[in-house]
N, C-alpha and C. Protein backbone atom coordinates (compact mmCIF):
# COMPACT_ATOMS: atom_id res chain seq x y z
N UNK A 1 19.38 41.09 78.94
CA UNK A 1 18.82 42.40 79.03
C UNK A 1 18.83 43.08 77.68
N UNK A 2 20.16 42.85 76.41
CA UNK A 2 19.77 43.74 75.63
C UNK A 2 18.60 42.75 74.67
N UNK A 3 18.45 41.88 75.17
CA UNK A 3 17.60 41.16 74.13
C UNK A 3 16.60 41.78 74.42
N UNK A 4 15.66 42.09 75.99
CA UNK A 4 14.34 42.56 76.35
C UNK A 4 14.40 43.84 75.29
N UNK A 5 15.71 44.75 75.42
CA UNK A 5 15.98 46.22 74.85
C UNK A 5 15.85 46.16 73.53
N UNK A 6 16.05 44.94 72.82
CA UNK A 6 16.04 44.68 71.48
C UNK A 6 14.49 44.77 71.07
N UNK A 7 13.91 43.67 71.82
CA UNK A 7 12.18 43.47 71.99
C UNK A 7 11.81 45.01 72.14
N UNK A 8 12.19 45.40 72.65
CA UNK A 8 11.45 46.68 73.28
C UNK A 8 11.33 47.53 71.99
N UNK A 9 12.55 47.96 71.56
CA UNK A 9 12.92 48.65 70.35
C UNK A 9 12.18 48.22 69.09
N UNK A 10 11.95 47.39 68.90
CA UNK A 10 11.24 46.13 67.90
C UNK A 10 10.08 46.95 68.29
N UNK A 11 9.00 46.50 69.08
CA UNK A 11 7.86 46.86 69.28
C UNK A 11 7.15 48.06 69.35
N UNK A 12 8.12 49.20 69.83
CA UNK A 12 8.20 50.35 69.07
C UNK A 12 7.94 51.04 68.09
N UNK A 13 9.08 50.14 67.19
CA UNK A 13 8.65 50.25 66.08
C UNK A 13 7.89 49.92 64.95
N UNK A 14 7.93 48.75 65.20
CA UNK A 14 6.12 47.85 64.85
C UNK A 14 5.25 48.46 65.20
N UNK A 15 4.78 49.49 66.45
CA UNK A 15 3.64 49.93 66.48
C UNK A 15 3.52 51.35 66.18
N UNK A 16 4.49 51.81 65.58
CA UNK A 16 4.87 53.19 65.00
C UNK A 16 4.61 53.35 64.14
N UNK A 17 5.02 51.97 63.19
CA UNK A 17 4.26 51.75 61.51
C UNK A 17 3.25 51.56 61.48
N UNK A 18 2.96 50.73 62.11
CA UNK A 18 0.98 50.43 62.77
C UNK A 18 0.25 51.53 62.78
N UNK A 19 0.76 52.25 63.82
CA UNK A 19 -0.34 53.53 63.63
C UNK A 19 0.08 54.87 62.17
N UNK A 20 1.19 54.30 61.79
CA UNK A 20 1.30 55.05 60.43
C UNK A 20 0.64 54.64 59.41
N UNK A 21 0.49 53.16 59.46
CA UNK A 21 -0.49 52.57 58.38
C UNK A 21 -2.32 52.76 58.49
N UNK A 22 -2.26 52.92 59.92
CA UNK A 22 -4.15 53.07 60.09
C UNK A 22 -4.15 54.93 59.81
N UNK A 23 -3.35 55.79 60.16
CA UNK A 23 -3.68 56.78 60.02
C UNK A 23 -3.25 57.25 58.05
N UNK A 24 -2.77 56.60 57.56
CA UNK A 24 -2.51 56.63 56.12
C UNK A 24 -3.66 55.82 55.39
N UNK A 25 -4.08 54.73 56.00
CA UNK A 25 -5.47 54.54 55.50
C UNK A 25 -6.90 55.58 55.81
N UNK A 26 -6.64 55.95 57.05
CA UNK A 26 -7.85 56.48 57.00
C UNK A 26 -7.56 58.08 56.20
N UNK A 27 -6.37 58.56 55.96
CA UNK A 27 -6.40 59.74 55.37
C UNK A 27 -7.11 59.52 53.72
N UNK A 28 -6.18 58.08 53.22
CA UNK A 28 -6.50 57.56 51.66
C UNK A 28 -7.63 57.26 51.30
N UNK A 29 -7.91 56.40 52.53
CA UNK A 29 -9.44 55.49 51.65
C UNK A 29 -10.76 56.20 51.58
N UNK A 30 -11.28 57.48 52.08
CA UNK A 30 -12.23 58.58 51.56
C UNK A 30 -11.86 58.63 50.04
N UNK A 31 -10.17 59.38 49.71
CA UNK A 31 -10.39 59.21 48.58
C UNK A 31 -10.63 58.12 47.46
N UNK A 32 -10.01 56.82 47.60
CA UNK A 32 -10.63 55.47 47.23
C UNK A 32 -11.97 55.53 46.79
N UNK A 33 -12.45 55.66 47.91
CA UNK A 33 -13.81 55.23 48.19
C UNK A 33 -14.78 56.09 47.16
N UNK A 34 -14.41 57.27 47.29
CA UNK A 34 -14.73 58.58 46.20
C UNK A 34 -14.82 58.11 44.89
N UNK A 35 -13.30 57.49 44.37
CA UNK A 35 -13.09 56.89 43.11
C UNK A 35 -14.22 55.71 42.70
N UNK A 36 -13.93 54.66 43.76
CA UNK A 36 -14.99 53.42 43.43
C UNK A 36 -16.76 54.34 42.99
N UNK A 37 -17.03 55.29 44.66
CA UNK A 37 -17.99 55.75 43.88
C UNK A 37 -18.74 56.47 42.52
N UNK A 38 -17.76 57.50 41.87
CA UNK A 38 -17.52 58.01 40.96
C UNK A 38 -18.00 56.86 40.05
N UNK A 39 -16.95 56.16 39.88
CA UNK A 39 -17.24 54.68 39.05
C UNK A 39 -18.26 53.87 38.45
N UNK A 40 -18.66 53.88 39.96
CA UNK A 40 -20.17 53.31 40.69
C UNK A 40 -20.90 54.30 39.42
N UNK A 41 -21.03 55.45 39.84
CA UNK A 41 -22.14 56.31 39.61
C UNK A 41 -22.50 56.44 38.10
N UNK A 42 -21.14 56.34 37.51
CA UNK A 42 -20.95 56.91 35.88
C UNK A 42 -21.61 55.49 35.28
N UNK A 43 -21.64 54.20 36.04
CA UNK A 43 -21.72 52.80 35.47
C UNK A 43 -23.22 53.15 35.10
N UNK A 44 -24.22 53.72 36.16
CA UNK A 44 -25.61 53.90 36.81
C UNK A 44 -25.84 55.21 35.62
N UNK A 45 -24.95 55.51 35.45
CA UNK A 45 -25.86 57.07 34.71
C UNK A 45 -25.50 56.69 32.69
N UNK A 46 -24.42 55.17 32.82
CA UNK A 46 -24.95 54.92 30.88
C UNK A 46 -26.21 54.21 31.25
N UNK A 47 -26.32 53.18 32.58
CA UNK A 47 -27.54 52.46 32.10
C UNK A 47 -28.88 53.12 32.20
N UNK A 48 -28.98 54.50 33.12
CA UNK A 48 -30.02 55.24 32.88
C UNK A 48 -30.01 56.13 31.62
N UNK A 49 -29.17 56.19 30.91
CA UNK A 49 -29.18 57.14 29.78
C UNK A 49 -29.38 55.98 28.86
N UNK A 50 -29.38 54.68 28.64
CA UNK A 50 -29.41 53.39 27.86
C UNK A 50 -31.24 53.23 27.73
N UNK A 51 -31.91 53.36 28.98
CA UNK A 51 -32.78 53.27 29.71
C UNK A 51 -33.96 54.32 28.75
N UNK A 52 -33.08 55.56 29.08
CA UNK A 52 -33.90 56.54 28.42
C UNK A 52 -34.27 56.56 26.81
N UNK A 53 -33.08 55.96 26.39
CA UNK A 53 -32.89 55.92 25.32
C UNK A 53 -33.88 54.93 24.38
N UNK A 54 -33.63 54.26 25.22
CA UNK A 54 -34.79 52.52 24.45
C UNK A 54 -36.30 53.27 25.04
N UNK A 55 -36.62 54.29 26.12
CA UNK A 55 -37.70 54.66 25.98
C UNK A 55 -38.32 55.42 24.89
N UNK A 56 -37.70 56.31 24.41
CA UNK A 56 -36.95 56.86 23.70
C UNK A 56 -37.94 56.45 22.26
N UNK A 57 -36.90 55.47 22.41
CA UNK A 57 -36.95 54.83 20.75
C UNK A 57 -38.05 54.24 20.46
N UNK A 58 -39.09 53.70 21.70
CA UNK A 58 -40.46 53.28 21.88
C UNK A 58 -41.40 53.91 21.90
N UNK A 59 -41.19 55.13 21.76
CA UNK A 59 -42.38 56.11 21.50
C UNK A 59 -42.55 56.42 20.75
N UNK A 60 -40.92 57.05 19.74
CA UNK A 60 -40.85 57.36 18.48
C UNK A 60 -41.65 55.67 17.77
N UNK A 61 -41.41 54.50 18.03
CA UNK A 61 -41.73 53.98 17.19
C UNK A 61 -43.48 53.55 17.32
N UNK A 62 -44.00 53.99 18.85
CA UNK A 62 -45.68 53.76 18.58
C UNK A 62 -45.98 54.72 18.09
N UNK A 63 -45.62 56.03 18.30
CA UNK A 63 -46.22 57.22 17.53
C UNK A 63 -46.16 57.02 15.83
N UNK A 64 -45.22 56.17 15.41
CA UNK A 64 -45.23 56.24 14.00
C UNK A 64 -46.36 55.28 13.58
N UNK A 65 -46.46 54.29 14.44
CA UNK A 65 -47.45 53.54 14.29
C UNK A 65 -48.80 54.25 14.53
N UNK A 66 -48.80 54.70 15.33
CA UNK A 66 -50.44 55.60 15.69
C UNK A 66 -50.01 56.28 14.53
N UNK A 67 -49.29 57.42 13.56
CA UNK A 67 -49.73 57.75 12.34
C UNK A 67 -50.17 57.19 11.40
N UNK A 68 -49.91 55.61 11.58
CA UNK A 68 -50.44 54.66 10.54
C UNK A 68 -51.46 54.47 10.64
N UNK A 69 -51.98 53.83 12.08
CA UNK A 69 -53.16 53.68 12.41
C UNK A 69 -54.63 54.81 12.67
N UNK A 70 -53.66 55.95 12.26
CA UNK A 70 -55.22 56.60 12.48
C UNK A 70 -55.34 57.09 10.64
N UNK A 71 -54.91 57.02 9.53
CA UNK A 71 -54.55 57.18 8.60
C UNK A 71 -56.00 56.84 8.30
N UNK A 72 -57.03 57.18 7.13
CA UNK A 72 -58.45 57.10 7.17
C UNK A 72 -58.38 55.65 6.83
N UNK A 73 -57.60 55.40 5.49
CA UNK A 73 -57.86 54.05 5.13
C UNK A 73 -57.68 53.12 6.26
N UNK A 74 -56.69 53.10 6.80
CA UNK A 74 -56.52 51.91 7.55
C UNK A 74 -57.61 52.16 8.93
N UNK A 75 -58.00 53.29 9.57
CA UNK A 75 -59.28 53.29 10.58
C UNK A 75 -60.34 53.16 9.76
N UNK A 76 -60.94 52.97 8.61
CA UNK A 76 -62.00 52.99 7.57
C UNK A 76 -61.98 50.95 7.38
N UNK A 77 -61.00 50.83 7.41
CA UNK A 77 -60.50 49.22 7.01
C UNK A 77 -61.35 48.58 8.20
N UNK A 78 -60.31 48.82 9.38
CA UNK A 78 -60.80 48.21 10.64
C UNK A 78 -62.34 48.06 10.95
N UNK A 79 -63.03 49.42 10.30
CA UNK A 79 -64.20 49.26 11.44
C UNK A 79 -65.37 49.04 10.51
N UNK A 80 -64.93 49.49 9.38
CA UNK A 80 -65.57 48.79 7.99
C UNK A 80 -67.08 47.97 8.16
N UNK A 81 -68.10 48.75 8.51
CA UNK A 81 -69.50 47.69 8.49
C UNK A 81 -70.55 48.71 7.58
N UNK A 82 -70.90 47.76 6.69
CA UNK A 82 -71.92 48.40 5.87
C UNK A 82 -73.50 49.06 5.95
N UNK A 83 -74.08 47.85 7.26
CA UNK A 83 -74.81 47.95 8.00
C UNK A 83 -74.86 48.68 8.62
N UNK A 84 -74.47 49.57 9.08
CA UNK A 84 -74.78 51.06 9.87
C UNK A 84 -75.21 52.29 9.23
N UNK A 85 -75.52 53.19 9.63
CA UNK A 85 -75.59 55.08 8.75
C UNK A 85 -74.37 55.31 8.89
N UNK A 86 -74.11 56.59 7.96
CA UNK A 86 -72.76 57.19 8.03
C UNK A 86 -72.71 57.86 9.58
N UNK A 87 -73.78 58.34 9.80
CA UNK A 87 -73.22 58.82 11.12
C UNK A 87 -72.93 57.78 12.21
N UNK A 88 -73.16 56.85 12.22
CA UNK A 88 -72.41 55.52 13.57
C UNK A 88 -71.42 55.67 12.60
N UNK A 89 -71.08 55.09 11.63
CA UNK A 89 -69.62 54.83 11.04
C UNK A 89 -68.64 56.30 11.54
N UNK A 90 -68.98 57.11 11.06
CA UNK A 90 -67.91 57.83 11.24
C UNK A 90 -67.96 58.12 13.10
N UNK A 91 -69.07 58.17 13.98
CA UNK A 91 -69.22 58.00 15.04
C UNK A 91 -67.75 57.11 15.91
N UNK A 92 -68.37 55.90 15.19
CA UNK A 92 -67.34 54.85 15.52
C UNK A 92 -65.85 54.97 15.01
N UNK A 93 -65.45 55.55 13.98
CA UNK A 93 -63.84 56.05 13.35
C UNK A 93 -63.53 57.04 14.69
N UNK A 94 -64.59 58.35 14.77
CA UNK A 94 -63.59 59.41 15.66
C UNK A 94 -63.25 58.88 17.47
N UNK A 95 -64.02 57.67 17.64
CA UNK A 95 -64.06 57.40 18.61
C UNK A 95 -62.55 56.06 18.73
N UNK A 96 -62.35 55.30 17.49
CA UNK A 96 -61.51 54.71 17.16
C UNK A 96 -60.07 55.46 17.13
N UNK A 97 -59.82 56.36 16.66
CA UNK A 97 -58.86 57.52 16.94
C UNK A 97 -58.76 58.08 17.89
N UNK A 98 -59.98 58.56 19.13
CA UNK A 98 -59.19 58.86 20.43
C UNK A 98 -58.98 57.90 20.74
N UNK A 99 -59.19 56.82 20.82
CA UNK A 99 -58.89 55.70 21.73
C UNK A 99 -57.57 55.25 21.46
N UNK A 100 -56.86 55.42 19.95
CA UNK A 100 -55.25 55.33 19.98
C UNK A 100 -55.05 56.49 20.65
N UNK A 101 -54.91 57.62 20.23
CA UNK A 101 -54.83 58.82 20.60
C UNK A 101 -54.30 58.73 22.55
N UNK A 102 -55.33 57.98 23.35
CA UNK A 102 -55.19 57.82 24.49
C UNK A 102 -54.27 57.07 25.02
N UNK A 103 -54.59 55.92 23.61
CA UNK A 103 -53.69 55.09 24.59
C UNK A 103 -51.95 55.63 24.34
N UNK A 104 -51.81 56.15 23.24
CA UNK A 104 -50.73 56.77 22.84
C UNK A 104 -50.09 57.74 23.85
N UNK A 105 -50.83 58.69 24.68
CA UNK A 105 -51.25 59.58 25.31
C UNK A 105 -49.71 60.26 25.93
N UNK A 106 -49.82 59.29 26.79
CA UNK A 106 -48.20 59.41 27.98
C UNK A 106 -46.86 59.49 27.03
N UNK A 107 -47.20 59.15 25.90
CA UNK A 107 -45.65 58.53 24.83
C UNK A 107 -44.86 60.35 24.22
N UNK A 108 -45.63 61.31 25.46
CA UNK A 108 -45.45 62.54 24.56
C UNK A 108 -44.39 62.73 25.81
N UNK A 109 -44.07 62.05 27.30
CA UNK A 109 -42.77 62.46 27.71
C UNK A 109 -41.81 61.74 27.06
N UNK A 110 -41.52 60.97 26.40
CA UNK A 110 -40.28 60.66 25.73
C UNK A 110 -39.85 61.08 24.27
N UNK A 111 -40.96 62.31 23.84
CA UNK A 111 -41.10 62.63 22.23
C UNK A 111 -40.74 64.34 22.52
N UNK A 112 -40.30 65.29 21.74
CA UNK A 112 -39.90 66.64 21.65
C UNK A 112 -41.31 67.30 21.76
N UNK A 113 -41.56 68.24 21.76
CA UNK A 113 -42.75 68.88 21.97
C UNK A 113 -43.02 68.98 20.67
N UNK A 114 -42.08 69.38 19.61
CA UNK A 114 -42.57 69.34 17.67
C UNK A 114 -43.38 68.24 17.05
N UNK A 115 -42.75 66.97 18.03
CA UNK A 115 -43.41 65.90 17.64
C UNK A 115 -44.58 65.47 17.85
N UNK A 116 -44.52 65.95 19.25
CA UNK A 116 -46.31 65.49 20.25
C UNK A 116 -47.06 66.57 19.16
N UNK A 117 -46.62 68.08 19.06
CA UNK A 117 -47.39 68.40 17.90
C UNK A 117 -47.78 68.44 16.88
N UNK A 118 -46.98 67.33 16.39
CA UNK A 118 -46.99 66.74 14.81
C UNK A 118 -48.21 65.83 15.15
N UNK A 119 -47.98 65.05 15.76
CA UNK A 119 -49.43 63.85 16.14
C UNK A 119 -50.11 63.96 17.00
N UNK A 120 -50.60 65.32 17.49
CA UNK A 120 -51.73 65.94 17.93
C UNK A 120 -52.62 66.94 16.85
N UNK A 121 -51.79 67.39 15.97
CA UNK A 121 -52.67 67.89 14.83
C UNK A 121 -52.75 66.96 13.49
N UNK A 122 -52.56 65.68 13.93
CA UNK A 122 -52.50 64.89 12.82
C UNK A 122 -53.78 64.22 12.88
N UNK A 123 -54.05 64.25 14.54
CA UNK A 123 -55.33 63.40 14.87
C UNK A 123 -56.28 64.33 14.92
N UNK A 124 -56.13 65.56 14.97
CA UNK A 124 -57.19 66.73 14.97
C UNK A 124 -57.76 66.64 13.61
N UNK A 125 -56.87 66.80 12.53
CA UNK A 125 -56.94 66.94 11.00
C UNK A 125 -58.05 66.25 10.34
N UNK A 126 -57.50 64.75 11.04
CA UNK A 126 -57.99 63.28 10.29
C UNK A 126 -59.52 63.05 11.26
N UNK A 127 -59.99 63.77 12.51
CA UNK A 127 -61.03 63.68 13.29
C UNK A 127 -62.00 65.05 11.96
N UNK A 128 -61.43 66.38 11.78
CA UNK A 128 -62.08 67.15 10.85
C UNK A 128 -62.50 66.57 9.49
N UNK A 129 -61.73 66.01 9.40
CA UNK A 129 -61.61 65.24 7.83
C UNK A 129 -63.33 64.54 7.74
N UNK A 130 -62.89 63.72 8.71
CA UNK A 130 -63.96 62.83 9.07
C UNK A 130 -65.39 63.64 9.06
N UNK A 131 -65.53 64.89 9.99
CA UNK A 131 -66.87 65.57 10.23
C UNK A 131 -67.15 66.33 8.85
N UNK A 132 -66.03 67.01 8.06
CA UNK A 132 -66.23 67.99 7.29
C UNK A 132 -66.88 67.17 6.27
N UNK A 133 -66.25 65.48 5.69
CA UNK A 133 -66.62 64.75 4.82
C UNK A 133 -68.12 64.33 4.75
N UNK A 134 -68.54 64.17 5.98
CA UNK A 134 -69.89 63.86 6.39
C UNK A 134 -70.99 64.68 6.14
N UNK A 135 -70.74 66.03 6.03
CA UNK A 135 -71.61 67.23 5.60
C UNK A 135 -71.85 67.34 4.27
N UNK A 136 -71.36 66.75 3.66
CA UNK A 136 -70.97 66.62 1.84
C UNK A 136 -71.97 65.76 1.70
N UNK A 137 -72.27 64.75 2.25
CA UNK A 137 -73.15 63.52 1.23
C UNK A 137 -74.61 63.97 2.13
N UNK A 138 -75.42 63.26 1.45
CA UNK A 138 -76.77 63.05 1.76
C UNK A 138 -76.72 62.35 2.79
N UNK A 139 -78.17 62.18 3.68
CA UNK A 139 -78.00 61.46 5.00
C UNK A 139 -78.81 60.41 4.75
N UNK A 140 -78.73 59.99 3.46
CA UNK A 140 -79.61 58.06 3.60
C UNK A 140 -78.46 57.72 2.42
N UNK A 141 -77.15 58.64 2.63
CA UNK A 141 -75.85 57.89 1.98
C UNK A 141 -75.66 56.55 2.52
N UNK A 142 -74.65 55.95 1.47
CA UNK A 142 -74.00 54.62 2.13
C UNK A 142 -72.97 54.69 2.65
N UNK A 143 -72.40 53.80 3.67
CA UNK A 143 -71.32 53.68 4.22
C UNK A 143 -70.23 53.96 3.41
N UNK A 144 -70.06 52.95 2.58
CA UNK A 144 -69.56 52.79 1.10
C UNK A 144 -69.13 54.28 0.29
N UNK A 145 -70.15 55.52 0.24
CA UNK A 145 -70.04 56.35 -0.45
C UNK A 145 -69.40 57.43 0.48
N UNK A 146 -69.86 57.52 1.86
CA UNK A 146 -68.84 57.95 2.56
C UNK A 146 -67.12 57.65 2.50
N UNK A 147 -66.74 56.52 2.71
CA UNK A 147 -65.39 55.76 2.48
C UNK A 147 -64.93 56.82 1.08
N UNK A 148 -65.90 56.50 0.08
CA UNK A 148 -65.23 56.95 -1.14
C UNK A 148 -64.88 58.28 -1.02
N UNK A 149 -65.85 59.47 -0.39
CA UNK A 149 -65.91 60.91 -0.27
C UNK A 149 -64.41 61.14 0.43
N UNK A 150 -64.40 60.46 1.93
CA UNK A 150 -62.81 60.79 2.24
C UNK A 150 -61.35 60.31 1.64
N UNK A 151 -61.40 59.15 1.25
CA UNK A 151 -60.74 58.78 0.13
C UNK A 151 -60.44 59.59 -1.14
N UNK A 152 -61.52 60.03 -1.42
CA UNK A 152 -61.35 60.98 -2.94
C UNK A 152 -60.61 62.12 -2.09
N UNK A 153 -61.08 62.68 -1.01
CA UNK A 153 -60.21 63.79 -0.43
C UNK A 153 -58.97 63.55 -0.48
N UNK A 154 -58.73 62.80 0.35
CA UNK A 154 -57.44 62.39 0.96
C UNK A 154 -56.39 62.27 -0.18
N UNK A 155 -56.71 61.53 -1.19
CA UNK A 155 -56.08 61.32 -2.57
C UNK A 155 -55.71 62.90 -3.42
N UNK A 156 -56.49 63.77 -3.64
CA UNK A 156 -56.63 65.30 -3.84
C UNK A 156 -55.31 65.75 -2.97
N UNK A 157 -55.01 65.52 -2.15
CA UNK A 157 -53.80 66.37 -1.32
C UNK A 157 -52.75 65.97 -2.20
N UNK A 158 -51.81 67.63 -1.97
CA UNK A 158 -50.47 66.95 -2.55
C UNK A 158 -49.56 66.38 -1.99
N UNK A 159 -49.55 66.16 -0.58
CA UNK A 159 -48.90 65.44 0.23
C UNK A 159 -49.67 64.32 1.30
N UNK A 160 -49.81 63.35 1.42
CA UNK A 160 -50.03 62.33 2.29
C UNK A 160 -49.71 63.10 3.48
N UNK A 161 -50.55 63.76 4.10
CA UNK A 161 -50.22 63.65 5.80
C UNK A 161 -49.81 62.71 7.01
N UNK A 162 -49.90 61.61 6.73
CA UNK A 162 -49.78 60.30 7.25
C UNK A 162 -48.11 59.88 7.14
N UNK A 163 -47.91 59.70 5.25
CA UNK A 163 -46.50 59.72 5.66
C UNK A 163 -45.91 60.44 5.86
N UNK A 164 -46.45 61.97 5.93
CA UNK A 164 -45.21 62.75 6.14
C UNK A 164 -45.12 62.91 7.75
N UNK A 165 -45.78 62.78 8.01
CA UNK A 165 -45.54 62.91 10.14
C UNK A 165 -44.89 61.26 10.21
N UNK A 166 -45.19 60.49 9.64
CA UNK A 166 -44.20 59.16 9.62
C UNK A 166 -42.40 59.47 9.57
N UNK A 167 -42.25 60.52 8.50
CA UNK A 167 -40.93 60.87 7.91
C UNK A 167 -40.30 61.46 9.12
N UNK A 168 -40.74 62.82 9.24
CA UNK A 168 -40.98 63.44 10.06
C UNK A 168 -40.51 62.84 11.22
N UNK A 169 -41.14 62.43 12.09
CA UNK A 169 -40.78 61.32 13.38
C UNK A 169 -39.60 60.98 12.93
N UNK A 170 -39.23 59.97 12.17
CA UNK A 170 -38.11 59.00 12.12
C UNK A 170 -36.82 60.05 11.90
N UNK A 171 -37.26 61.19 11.21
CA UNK A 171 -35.95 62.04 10.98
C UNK A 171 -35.69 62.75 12.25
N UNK A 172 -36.60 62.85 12.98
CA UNK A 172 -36.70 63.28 14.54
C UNK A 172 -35.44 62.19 15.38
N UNK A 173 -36.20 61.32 15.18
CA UNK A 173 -35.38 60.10 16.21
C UNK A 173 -34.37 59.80 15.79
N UNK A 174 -33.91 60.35 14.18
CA UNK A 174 -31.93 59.73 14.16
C UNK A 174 -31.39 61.28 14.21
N UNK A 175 -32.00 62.24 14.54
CA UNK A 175 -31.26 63.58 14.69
C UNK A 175 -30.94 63.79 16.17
């Protein structure tokens, strides 16, 4: 009999701790669980800030490129045919510039608003450049003498517009 009383007492208390241990887990493991999430979350918010960042750094670096590329010489290079009037040539340049311009377009949510306005009046400038230069020469000019007219401009500035929205940008993106 005291053995059953022994058992008895035993089991008691085995199931006393039992329900001390499920009700001590369920008080703890919310907070656990809290922690792991926390964890979780902070892991999720470097690789979205990692994320942003390399977007980031991909805009700054086509936009510097679209300052290159719409730069007269190098859109003058590309489309370069002698065979046309000045007006298709330069036709074909301002149309060559929106078309970076576009495709560039979207790259202004990952850029400051100073910047999208740095290379929105860069392409405005270099589109005027283009029309204002065209009014200057005769209209049975050559291709050729056009090239030279914006060129001679462009050279006349005391600053390169091109590299300086280049500078510009890059001092943007390590600040």
């Amino acid at each position: 009999m005291e053995f059953v009383e022994l058992l008895k007492q035993l089991f008691i208390v085995a199931f006393g701790v039992l329900v001390a241990l499920v009700l001590a887990f369920y008080v703890v493991w919310p907070k656990i669980e809290y922690l792991f999430l926390k964890v979780n979350d902070i892991g999720q918010n470097k690789e979205l800030l990692k994320n942003n960042q390399q977007l980031k750094f991909a805009a700054y670096e086509r936009l510097i490129l679209f300052a290159h590329r719409i730069a007269p010489y190098q859109v003058m290079l590309r489309n370069h045919n002698p065979n046309i009037t000045v007006e298709q040539f330069k036709q074909l340049l301002m149309a060559d510039i929106e078309n970076e311009y576009q495709h560039n377009f979207t790259q202004q949510l990952y850029v400051t608003d100073a910047a999208w306005s740095i290379v929105k009046d860069l392409k405005d400038s270099t589109i005027g450049l283009l029309k204002n230069s065209s009014k200057v020469i005769s209209s049975d000019a050559k291709v050729d003498d056009y090239v030279n007219i914006v060129l001679k401009h462009l050279s006349e500035l005391d600053v390169n517009p091109y590299e300086a929205a280049q500078l510009i940008l890059k001092k943007e993106l390590s600040a």
